[in-house]
ModelCIF file with pLDDT and N, C-alpha, C, O atoms, coordinates in Angstrom:
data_MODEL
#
_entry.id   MODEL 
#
_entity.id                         1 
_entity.type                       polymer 
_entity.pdbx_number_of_molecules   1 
#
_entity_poly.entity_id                      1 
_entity_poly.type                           'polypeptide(L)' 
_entity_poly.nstd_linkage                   no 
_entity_poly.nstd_monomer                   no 
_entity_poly.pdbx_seq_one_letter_code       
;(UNK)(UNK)(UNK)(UNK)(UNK)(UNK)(UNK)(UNK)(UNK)(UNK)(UNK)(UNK)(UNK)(UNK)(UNK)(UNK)
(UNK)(UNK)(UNK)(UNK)(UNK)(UNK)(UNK)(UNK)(UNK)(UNK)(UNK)(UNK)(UNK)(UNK)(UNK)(UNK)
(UNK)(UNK)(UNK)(UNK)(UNK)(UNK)(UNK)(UNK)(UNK)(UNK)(UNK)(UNK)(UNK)
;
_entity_poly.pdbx_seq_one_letter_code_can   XXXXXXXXXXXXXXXXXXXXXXXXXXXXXXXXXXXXXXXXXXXXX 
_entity_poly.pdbx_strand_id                 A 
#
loop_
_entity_poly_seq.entity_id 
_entity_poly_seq.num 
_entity_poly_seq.mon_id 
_entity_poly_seq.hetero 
1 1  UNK n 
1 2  UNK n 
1 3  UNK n 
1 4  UNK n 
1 5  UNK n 
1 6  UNK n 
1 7  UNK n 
1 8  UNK n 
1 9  UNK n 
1 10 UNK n 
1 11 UNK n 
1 12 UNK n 
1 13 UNK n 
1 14 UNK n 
1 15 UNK n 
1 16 UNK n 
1 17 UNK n 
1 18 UNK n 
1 19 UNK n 
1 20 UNK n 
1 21 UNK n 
1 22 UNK n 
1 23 UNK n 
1 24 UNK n 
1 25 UNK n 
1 26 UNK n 
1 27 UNK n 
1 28 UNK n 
1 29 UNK n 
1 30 UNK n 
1 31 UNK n 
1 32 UNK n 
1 33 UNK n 
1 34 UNK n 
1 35 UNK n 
1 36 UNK n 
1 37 UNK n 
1 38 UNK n 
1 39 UNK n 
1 40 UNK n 
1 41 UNK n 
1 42 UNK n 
1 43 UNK n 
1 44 UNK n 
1 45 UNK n 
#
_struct_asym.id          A 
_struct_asym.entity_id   1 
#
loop_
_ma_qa_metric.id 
_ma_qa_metric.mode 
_ma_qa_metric.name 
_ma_qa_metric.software_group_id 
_ma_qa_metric.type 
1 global pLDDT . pLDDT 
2 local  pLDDT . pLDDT 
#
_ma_qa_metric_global.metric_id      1 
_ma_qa_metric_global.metric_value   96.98 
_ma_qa_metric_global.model_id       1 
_ma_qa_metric_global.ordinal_id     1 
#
loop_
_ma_qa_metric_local.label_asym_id 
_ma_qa_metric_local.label_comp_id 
_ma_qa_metric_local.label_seq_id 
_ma_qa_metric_local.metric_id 
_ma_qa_metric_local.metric_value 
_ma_qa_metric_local.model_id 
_ma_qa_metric_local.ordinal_id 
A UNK 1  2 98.00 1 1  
A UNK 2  2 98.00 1 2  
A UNK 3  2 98.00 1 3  
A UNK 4  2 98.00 1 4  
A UNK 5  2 98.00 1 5  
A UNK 6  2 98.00 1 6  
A UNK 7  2 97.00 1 7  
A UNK 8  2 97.00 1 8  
A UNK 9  2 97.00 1 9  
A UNK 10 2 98.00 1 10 
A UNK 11 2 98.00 1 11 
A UNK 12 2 98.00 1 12 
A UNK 13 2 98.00 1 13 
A UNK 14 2 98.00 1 14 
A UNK 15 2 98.00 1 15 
A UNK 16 2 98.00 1 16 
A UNK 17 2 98.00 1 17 
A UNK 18 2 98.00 1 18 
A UNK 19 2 98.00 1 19 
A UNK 20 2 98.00 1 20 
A UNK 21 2 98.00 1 21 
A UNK 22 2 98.00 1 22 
A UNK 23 2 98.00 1 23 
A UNK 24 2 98.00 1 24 
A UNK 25 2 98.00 1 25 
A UNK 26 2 98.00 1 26 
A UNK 27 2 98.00 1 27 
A UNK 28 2 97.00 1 28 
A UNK 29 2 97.00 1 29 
A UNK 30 2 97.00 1 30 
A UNK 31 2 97.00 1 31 
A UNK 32 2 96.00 1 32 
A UNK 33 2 95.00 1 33 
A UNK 34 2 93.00 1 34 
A UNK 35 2 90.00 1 35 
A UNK 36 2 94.00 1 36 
A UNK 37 2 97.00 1 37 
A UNK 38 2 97.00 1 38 
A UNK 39 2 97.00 1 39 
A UNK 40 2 97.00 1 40 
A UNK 41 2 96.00 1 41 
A UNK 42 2 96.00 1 42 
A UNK 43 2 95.00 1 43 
A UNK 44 2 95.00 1 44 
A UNK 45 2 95.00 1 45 
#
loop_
_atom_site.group_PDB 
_atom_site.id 
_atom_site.type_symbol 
_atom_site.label_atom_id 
_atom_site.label_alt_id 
_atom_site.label_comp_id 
_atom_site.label_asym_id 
_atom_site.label_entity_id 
_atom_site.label_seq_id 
_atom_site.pdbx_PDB_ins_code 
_atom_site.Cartn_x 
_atom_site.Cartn_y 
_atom_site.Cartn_z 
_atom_site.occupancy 
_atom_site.B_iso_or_equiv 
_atom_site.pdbx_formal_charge 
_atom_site.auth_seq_id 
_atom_site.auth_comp_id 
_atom_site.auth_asym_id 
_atom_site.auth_atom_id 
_atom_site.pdbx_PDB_model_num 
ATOM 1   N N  . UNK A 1 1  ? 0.824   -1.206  0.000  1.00 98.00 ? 1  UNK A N  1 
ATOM 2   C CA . UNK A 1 1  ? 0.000   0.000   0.000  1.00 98.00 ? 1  UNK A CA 1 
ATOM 3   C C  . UNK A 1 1  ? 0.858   1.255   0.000  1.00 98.00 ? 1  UNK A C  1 
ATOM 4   O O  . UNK A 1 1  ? 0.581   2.088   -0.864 1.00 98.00 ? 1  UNK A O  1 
ATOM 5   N N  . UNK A 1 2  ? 1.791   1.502   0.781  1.00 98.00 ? 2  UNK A N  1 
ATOM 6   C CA . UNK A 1 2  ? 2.562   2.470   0.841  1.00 98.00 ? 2  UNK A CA 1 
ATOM 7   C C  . UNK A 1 2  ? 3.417   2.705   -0.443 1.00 98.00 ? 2  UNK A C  1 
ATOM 8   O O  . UNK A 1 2  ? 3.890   3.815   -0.685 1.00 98.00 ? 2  UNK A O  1 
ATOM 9   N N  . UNK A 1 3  ? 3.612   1.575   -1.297 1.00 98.00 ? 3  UNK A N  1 
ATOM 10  C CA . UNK A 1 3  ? 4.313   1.403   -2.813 1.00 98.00 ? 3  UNK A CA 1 
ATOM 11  C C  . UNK A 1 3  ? 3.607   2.176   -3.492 1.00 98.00 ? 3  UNK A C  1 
ATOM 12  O O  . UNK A 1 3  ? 4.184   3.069   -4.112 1.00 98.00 ? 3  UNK A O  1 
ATOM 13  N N  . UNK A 1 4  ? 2.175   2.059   -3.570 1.00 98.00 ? 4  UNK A N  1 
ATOM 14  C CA . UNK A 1 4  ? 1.300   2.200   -4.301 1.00 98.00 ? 4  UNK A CA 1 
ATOM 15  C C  . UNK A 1 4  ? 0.915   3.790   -4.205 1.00 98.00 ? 4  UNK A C  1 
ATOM 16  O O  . UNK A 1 4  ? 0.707   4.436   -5.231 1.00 98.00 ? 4  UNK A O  1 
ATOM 17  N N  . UNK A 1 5  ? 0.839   4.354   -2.945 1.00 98.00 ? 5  UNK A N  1 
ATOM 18  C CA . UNK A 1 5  ? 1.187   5.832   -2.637 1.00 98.00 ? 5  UNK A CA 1 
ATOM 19  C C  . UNK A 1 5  ? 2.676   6.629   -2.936 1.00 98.00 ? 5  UNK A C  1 
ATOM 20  O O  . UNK A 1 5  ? 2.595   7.814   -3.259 1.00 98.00 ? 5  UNK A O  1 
ATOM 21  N N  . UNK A 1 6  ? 3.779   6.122   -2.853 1.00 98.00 ? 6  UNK A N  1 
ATOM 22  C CA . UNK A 1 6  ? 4.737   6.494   -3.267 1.00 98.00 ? 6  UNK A CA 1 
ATOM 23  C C  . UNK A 1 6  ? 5.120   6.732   -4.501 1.00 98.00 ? 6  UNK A C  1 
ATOM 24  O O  . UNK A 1 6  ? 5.966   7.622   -4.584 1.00 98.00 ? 6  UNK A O  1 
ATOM 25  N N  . UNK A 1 7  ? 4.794   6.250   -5.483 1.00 97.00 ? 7  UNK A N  1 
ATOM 26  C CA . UNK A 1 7  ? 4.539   6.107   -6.753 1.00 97.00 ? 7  UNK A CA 1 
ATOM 27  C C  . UNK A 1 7  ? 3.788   6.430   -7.226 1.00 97.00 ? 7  UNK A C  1 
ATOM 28  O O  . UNK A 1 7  ? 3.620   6.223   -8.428 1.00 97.00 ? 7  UNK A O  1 
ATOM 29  N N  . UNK A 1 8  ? 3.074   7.020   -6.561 1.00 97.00 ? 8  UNK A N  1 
ATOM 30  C CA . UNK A 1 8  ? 1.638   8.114   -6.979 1.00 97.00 ? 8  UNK A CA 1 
ATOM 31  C C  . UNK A 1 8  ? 0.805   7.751   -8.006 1.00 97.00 ? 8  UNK A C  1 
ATOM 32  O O  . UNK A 1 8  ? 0.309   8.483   -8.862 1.00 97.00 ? 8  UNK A O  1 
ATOM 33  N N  . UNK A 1 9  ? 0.629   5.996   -7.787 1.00 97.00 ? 9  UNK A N  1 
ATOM 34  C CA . UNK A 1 9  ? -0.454  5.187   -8.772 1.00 97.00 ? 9  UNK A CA 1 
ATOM 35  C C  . UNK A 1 9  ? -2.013  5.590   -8.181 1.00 97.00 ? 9  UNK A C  1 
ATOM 36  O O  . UNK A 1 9  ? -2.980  5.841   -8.901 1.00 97.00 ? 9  UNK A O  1 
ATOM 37  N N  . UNK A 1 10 ? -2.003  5.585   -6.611 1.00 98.00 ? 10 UNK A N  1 
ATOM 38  C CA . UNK A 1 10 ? -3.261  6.503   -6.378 1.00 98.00 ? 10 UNK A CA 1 
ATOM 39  C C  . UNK A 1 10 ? -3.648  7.044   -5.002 1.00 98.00 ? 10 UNK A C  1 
ATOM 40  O O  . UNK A 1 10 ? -3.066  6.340   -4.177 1.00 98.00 ? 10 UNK A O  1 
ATOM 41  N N  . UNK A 1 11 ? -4.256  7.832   -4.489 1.00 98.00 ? 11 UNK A N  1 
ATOM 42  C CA . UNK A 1 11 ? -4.401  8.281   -3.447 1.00 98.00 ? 11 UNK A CA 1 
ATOM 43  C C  . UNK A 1 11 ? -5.243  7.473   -2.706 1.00 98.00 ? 11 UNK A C  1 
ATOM 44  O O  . UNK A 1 11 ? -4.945  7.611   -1.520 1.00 98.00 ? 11 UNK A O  1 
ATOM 45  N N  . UNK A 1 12 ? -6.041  6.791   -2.833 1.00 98.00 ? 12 UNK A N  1 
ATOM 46  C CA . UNK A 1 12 ? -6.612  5.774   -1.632 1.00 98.00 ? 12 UNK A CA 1 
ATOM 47  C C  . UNK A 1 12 ? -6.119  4.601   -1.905 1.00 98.00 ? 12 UNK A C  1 
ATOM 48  O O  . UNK A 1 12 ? -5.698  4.277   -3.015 1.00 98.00 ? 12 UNK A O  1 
ATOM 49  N N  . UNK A 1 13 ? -6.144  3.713   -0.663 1.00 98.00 ? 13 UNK A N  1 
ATOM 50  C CA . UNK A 1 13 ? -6.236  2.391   -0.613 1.00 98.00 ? 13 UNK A CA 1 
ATOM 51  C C  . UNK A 1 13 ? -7.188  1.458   -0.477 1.00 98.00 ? 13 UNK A C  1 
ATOM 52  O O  . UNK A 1 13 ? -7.372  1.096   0.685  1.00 98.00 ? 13 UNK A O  1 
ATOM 53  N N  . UNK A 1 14 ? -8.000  0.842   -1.488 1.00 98.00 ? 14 UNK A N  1 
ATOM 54  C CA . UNK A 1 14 ? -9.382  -0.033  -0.888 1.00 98.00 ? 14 UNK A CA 1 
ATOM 55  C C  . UNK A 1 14 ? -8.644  -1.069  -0.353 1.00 98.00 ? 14 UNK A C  1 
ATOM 56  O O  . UNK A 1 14 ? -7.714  -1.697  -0.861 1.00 98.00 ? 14 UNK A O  1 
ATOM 57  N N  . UNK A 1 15 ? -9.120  -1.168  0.641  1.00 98.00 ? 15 UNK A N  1 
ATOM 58  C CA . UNK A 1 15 ? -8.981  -3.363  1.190  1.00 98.00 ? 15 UNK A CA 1 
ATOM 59  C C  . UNK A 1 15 ? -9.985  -3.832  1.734  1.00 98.00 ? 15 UNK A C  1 
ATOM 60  O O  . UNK A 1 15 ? -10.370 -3.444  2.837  1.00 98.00 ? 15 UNK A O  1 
ATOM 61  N N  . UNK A 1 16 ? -10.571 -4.744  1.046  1.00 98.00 ? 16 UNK A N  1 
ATOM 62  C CA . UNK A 1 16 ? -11.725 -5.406  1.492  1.00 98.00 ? 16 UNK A CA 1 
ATOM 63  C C  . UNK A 1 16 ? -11.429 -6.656  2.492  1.00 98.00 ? 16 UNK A C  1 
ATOM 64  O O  . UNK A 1 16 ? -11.640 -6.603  3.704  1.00 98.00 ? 16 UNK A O  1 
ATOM 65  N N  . UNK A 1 17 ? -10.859 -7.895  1.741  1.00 98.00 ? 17 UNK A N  1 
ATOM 66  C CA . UNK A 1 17 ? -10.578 -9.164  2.583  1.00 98.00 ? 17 UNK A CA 1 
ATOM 67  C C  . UNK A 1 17 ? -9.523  -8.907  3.568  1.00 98.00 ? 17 UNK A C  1 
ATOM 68  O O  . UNK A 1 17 ? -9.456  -9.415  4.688  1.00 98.00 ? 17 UNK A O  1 
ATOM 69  N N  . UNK A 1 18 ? -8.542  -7.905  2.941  1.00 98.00 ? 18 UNK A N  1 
ATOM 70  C CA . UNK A 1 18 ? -7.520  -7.415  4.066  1.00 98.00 ? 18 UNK A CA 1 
ATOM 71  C C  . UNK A 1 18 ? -8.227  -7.194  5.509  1.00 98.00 ? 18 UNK A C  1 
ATOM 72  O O  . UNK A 1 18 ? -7.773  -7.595  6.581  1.00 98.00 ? 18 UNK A O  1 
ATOM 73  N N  . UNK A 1 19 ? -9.238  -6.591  5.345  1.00 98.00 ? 19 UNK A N  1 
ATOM 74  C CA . UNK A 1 19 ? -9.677  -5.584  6.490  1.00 98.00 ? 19 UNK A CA 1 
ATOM 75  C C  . UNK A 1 19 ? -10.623 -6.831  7.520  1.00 98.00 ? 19 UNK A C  1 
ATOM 76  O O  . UNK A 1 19 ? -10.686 -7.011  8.736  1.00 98.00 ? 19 UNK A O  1 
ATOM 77  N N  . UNK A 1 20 ? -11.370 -7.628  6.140  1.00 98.00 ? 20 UNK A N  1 
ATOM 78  C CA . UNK A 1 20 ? -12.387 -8.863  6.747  1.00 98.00 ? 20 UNK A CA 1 
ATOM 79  C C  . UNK A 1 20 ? -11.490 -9.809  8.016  1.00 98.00 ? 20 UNK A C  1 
ATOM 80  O O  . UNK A 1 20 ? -11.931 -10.525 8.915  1.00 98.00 ? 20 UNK A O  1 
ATOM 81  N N  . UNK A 1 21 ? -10.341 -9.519  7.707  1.00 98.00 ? 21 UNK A N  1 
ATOM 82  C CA . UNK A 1 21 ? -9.186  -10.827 8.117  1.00 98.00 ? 21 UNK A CA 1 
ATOM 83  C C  . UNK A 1 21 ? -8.550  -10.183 9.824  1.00 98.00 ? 21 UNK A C  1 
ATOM 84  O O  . UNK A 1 21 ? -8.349  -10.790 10.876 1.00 98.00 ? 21 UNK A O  1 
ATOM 85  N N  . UNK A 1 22 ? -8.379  -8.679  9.441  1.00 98.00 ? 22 UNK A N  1 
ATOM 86  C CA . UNK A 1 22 ? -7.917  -8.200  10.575 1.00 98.00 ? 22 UNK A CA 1 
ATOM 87  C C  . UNK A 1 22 ? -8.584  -7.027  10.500 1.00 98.00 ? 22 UNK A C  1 
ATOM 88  O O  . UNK A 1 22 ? -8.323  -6.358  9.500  1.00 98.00 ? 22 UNK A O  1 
ATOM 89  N N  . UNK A 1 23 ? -9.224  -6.662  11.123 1.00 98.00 ? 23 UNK A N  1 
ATOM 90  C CA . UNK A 1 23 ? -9.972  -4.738  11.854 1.00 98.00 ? 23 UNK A CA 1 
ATOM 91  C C  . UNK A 1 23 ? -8.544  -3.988  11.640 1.00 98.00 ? 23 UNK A C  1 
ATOM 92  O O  . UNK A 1 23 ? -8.201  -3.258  10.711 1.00 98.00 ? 23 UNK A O  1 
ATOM 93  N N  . UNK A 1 24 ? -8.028  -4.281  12.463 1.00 98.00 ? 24 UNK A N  1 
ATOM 94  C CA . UNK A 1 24 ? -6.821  -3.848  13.050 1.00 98.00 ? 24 UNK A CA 1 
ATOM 95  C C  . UNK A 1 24 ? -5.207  -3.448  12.143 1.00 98.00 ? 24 UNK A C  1 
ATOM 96  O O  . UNK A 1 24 ? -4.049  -3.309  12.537 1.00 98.00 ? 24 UNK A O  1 
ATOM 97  N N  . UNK A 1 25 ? -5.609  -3.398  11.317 1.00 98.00 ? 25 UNK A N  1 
ATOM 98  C CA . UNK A 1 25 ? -4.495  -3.772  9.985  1.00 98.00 ? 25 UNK A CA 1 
ATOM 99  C C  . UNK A 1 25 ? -4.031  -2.310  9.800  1.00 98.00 ? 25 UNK A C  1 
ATOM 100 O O  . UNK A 1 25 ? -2.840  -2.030  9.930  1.00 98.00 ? 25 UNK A O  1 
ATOM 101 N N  . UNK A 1 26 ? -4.890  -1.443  9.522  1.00 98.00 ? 26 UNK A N  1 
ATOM 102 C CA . UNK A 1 26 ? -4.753  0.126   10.173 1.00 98.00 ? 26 UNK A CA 1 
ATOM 103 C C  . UNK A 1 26 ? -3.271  0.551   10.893 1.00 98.00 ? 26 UNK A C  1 
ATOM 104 O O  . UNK A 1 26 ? -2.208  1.077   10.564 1.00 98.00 ? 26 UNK A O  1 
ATOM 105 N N  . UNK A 1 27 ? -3.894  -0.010  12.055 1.00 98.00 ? 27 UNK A N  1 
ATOM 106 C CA . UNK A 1 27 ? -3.020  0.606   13.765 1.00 98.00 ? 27 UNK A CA 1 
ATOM 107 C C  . UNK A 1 27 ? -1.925  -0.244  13.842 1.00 98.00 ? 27 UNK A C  1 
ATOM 108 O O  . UNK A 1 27 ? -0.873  0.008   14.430 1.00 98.00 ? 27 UNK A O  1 
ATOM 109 N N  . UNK A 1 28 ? -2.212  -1.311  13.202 1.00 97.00 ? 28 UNK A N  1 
ATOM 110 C CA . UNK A 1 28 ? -0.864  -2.448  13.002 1.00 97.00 ? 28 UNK A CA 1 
ATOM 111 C C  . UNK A 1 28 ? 0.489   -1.679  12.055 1.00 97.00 ? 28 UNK A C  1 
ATOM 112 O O  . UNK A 1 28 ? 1.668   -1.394  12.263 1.00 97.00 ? 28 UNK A O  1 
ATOM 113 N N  . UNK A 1 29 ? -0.590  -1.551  10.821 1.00 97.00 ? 29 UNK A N  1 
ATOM 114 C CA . UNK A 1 29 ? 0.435   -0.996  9.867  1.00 97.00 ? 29 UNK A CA 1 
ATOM 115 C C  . UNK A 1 29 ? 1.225   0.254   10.666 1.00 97.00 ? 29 UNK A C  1 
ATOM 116 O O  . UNK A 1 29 ? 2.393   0.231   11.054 1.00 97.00 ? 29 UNK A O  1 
ATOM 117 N N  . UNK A 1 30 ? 0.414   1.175   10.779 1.00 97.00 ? 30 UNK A N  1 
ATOM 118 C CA . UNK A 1 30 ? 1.089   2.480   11.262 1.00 97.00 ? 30 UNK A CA 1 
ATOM 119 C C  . UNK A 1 30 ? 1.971   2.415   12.648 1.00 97.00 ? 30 UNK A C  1 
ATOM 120 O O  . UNK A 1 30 ? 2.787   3.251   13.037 1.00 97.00 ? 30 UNK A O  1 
ATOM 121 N N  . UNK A 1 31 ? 1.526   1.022   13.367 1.00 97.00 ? 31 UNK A N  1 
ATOM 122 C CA . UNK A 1 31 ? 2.681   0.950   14.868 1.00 97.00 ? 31 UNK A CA 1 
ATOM 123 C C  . UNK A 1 31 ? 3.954   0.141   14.337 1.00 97.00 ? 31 UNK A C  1 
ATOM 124 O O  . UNK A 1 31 ? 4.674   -0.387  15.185 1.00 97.00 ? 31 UNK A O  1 
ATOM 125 N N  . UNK A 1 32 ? 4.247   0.022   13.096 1.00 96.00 ? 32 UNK A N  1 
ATOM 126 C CA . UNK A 1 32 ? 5.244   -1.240  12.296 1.00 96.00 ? 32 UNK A CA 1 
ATOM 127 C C  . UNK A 1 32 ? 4.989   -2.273  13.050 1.00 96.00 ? 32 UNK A C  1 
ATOM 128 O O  . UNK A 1 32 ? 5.999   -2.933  13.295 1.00 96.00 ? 32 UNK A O  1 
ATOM 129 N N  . UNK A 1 33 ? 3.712   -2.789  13.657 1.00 95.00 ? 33 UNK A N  1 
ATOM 130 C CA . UNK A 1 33 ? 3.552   -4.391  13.962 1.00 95.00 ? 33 UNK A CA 1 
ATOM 131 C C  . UNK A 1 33 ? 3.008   -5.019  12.850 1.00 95.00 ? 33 UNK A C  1 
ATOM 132 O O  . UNK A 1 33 ? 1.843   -5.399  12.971 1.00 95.00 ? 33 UNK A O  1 
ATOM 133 N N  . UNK A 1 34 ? 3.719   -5.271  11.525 1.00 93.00 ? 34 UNK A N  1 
ATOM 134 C CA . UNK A 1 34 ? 3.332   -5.878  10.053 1.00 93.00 ? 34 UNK A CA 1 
ATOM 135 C C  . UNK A 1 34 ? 3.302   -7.600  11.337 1.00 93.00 ? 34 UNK A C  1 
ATOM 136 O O  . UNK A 1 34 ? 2.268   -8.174  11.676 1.00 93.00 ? 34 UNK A O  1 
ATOM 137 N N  . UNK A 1 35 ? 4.433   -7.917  11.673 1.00 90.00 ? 35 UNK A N  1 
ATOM 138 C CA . UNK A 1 35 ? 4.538   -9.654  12.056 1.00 90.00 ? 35 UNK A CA 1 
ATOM 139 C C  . UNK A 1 35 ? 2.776   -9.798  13.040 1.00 90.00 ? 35 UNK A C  1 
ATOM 140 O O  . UNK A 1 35 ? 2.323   -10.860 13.466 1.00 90.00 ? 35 UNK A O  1 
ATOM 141 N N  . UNK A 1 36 ? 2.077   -8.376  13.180 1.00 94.00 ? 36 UNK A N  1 
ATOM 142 C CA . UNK A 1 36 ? 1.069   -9.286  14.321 1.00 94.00 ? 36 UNK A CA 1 
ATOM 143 C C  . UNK A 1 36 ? -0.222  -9.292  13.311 1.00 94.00 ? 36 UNK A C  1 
ATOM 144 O O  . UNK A 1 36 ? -1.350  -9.635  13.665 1.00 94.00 ? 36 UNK A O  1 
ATOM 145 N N  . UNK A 1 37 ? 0.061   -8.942  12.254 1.00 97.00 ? 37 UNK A N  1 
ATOM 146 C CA . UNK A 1 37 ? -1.126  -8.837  11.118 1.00 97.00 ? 37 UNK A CA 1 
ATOM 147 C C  . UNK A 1 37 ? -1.845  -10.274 10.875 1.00 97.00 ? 37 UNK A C  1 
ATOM 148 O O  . UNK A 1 37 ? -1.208  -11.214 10.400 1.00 97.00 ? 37 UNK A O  1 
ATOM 149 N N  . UNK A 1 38 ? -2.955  -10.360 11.165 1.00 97.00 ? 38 UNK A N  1 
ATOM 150 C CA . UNK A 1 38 ? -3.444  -11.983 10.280 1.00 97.00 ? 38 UNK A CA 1 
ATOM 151 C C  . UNK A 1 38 ? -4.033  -11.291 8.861  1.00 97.00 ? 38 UNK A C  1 
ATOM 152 O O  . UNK A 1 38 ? -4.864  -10.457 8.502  1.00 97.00 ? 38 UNK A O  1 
ATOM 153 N N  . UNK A 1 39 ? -2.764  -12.452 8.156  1.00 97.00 ? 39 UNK A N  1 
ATOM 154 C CA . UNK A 1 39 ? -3.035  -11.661 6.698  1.00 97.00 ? 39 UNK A CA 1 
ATOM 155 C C  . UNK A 1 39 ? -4.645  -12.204 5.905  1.00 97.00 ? 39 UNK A C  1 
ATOM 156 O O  . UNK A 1 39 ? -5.633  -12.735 6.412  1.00 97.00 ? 39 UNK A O  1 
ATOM 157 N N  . UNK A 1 40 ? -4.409  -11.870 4.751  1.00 97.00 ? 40 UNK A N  1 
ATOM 158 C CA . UNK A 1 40 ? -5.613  -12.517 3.851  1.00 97.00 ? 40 UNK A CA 1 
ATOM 159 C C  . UNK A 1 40 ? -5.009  -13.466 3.322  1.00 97.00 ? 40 UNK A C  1 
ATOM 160 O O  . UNK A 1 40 ? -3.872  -13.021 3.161  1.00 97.00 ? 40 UNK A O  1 
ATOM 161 N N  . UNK A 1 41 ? -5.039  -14.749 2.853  1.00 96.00 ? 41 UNK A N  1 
ATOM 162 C CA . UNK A 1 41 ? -4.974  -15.619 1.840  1.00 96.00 ? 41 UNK A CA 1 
ATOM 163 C C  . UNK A 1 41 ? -4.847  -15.651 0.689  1.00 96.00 ? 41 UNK A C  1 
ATOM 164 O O  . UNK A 1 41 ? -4.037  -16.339 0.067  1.00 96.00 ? 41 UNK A O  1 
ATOM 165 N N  . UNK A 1 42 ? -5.944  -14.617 0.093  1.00 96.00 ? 42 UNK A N  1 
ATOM 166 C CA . UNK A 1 42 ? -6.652  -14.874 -1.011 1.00 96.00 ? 42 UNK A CA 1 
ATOM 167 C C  . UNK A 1 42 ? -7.225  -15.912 -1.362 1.00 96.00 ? 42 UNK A C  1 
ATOM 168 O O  . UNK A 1 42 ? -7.249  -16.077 -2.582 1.00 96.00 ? 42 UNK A O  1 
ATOM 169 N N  . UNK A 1 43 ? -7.909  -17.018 -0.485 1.00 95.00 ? 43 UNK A N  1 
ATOM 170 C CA . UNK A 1 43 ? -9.131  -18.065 -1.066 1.00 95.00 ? 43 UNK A CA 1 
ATOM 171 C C  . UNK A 1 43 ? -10.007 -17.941 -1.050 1.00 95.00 ? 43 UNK A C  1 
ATOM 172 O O  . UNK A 1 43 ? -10.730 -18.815 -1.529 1.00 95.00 ? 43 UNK A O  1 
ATOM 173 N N  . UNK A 1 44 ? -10.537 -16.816 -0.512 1.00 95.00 ? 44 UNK A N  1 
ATOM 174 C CA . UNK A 1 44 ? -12.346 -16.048 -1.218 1.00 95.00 ? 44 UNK A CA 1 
ATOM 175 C C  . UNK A 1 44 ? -12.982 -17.059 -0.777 1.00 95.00 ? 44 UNK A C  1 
ATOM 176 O O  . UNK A 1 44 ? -13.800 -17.435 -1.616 1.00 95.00 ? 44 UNK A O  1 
ATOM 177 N N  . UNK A 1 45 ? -12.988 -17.925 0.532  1.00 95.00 ? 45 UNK A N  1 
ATOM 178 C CA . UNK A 1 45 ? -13.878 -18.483 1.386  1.00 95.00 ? 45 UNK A CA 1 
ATOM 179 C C  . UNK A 1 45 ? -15.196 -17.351 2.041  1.00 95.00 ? 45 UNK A C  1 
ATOM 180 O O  . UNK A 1 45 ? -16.045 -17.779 2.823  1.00 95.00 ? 45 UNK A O  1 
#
């Protein structure tokens, strides 16, 4: 996400399953706790 702002491909970030997986992905990202993230998969269960 931050790639994607740096590179000025676009000013928002949507995350849908990201967000379904963890609330918290937000306050994670911005405290650099990436290791306490439960990521998404991608298997669209």
């Amino acid at each position: 996400a931050e790639g994607i702002l740096a590179r000025g491909e676009a000013e928002l970030i949507g995350l849908g399953r990201a967000l379904l997986v963890d609330p918290a992905w937000p306050i994670k990202a911005a405290a650099g706790r990436s290791n306490d993230i439960r990521y998404c998969v991608s298997c669209n269960t």
